[in-house]
N, C-alpha and C. Protein backbone atom coordinates (compact mmCIF):
# COMPACT_ATOMS: atom_id res chain seq x y z
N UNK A 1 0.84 -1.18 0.00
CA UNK A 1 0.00 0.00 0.00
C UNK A 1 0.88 1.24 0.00
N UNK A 2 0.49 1.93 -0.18
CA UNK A 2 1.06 3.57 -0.62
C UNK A 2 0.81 4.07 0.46
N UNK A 3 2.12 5.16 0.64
CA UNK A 3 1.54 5.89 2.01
C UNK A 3 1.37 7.56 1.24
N UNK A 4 0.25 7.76 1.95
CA UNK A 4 -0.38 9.17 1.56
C UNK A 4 1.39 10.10 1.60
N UNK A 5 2.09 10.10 2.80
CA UNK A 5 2.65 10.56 3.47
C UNK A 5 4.44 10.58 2.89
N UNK A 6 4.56 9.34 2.37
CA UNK A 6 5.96 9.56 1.80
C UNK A 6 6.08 10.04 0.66
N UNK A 7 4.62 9.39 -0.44
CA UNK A 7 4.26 9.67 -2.23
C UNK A 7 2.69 10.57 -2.03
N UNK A 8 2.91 11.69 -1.65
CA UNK A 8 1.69 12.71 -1.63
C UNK A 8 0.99 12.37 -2.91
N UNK A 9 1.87 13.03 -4.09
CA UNK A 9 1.02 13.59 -5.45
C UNK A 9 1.07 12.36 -6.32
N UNK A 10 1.86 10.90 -5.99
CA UNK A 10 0.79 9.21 -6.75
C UNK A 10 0.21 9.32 -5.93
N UNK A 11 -0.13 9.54 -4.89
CA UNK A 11 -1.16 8.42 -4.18
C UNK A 11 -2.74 9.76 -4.38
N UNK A 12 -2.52 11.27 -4.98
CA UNK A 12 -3.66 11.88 -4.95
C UNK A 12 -4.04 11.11 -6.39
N UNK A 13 -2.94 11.47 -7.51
CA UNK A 13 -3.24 10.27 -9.08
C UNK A 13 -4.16 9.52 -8.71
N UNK A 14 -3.44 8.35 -7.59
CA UNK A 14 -4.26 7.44 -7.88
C UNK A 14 -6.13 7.36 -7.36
N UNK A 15 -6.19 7.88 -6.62
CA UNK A 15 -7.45 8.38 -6.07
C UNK A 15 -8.55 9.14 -7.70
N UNK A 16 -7.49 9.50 -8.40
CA UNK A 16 -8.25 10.23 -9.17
C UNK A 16 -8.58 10.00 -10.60
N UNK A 17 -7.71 8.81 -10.48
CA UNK A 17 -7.86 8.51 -12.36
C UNK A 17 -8.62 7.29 -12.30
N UNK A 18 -9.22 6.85 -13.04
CA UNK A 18 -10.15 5.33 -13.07
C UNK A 18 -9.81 4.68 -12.94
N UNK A 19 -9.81 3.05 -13.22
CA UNK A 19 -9.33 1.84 -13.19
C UNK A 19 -8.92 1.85 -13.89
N UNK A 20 -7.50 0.76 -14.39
CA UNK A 20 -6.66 0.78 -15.36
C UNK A 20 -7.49 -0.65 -16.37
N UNK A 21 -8.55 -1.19 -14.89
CA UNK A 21 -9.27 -1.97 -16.74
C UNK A 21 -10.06 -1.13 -17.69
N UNK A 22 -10.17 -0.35 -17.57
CA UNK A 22 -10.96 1.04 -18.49
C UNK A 22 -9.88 1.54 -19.53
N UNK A 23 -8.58 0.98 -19.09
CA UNK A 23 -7.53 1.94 -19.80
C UNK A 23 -7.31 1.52 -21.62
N UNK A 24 -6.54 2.51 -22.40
CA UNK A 24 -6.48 1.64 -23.88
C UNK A 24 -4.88 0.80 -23.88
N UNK A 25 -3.93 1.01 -22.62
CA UNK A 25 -2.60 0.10 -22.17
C UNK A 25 -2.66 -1.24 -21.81
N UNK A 26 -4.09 -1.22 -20.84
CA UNK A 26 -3.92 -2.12 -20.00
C UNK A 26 -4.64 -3.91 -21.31
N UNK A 27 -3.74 -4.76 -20.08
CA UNK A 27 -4.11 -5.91 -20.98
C UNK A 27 -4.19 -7.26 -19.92
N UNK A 28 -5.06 -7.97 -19.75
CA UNK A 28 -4.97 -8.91 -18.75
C UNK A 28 -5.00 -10.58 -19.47
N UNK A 29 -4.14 -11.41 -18.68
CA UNK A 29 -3.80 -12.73 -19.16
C UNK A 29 -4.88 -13.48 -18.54
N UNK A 30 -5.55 -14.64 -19.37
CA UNK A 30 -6.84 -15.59 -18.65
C UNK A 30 -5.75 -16.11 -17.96
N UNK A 31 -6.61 -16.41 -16.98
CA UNK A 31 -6.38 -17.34 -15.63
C UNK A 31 -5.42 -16.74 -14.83
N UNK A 32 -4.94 -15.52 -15.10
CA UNK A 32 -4.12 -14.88 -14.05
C UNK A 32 -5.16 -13.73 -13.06
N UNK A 33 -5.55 -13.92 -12.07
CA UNK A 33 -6.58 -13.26 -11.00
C UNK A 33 -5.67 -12.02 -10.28
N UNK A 34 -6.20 -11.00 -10.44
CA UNK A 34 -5.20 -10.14 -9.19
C UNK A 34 -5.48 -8.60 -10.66
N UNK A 35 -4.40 -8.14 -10.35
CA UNK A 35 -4.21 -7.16 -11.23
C UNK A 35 -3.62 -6.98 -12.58
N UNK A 36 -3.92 -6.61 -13.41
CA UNK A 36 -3.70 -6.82 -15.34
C UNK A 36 -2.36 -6.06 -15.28
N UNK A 37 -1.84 -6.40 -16.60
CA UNK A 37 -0.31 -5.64 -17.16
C UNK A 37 -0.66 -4.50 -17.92
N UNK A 38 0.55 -3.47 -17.65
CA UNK A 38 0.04 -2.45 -18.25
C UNK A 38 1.18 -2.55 -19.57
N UNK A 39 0.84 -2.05 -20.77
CA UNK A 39 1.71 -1.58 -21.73
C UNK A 39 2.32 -0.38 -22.57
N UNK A 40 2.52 -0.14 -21.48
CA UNK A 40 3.11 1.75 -21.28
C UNK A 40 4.78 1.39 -22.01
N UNK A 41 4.70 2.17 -23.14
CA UNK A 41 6.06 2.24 -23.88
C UNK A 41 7.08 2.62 -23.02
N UNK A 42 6.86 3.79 -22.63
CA UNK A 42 7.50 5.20 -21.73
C UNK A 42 8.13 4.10 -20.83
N UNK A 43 7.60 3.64 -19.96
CA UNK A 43 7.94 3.16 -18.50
C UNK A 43 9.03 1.96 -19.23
N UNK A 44 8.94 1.47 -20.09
CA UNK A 44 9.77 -0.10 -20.58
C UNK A 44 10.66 0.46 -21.16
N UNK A 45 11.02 1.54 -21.98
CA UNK A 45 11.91 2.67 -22.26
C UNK A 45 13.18 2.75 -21.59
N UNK A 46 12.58 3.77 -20.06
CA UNK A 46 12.98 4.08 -19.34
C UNK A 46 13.67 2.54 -18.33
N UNK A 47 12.89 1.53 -18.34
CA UNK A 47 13.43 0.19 -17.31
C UNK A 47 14.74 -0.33 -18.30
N UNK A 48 14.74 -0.35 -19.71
CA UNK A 48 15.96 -0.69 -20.43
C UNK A 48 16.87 0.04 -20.71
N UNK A 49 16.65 1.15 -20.30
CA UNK A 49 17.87 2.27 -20.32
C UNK A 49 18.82 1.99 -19.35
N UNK A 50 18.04 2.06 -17.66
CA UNK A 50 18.27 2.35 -16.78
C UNK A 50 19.05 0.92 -16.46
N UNK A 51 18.01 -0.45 -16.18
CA UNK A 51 18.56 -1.67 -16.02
C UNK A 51 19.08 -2.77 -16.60
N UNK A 52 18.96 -2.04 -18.33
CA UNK A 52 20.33 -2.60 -19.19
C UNK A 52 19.39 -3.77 -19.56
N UNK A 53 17.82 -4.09 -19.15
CA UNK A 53 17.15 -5.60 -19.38
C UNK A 53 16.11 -5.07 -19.91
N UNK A 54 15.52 -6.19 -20.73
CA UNK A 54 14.50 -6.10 -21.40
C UNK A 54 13.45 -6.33 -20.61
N UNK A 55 11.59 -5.61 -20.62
CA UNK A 55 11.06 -6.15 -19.89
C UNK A 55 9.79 -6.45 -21.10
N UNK A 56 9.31 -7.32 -20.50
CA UNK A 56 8.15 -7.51 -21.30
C UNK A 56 6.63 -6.87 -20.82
N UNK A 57 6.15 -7.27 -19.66
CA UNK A 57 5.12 -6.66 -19.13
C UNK A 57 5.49 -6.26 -17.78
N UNK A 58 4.29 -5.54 -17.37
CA UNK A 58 4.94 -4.30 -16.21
C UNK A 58 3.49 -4.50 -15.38
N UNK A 59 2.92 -4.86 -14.24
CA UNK A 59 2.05 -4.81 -13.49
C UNK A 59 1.60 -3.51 -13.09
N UNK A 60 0.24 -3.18 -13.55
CA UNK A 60 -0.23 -1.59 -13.05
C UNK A 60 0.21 -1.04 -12.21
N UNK A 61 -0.05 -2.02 -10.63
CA UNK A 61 0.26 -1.41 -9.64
C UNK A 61 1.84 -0.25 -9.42
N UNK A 62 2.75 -0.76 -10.50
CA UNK A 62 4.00 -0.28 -10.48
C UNK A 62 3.64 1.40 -11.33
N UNK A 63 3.03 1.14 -12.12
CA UNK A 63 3.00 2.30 -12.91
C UNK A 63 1.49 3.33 -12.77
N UNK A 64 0.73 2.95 -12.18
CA UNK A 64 -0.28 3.53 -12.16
C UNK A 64 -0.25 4.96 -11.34
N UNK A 65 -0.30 5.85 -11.29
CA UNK A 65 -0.46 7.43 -10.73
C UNK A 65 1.08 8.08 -10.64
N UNK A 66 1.99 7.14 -11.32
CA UNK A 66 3.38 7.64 -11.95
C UNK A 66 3.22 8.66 -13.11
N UNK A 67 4.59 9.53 -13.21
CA UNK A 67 4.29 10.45 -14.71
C UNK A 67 4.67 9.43 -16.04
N UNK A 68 4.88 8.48 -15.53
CA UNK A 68 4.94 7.48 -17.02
C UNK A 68 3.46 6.76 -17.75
N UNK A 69 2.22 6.82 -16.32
CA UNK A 69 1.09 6.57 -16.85
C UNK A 69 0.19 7.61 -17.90
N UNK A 70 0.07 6.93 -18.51
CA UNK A 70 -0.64 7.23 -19.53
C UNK A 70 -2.00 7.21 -20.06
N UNK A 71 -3.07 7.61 -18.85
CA UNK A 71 -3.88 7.04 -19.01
C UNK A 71 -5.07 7.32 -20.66
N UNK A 72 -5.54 6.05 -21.50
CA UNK A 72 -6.31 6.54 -23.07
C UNK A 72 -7.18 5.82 -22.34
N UNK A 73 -8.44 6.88 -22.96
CA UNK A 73 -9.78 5.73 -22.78
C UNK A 73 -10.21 4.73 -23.83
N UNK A 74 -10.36 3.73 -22.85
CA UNK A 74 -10.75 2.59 -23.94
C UNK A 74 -12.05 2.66 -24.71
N UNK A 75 -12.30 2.71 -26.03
CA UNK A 75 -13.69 3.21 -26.73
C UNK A 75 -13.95 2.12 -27.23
């Protein structure tokens, strides 16, 4: 859980933007229960720059009310 207190301005994000199953990133695997992968370019960018590794999918919870989220509505 997030503390209001260490991450003020994610944890107001997250209060304020929708669910990321609404999102046009997000993508969830059958039979995996819990929370969907997000597919935010930006953030996988930035993880292979930084940690020299490739990533494939990225769990919301990591990226959600970050400036790498991106939130599109899904139409």
């Amino acid at each position: 859980m997030l503390s209001f207190w260490r991450h003020p301005i994610i944890f107001i994000r997250r209060l304020l933007l929708p669910t990321c199953k609404t999102c046009a990133n997000h993508y969830a695997v059958h039979g995996y229960c819990g929370t969907g992968f997000c597919d935010c370019k930006e953030y996988r960018d930035r993880y292979e720059k930084i940690e020299g590794d490739e990533l494939e999918r990225t769990f919301c919870s990591e990226i959600r009310g970050t400036r790498y989220c991106k939130y599109e509505e899904l139409y």
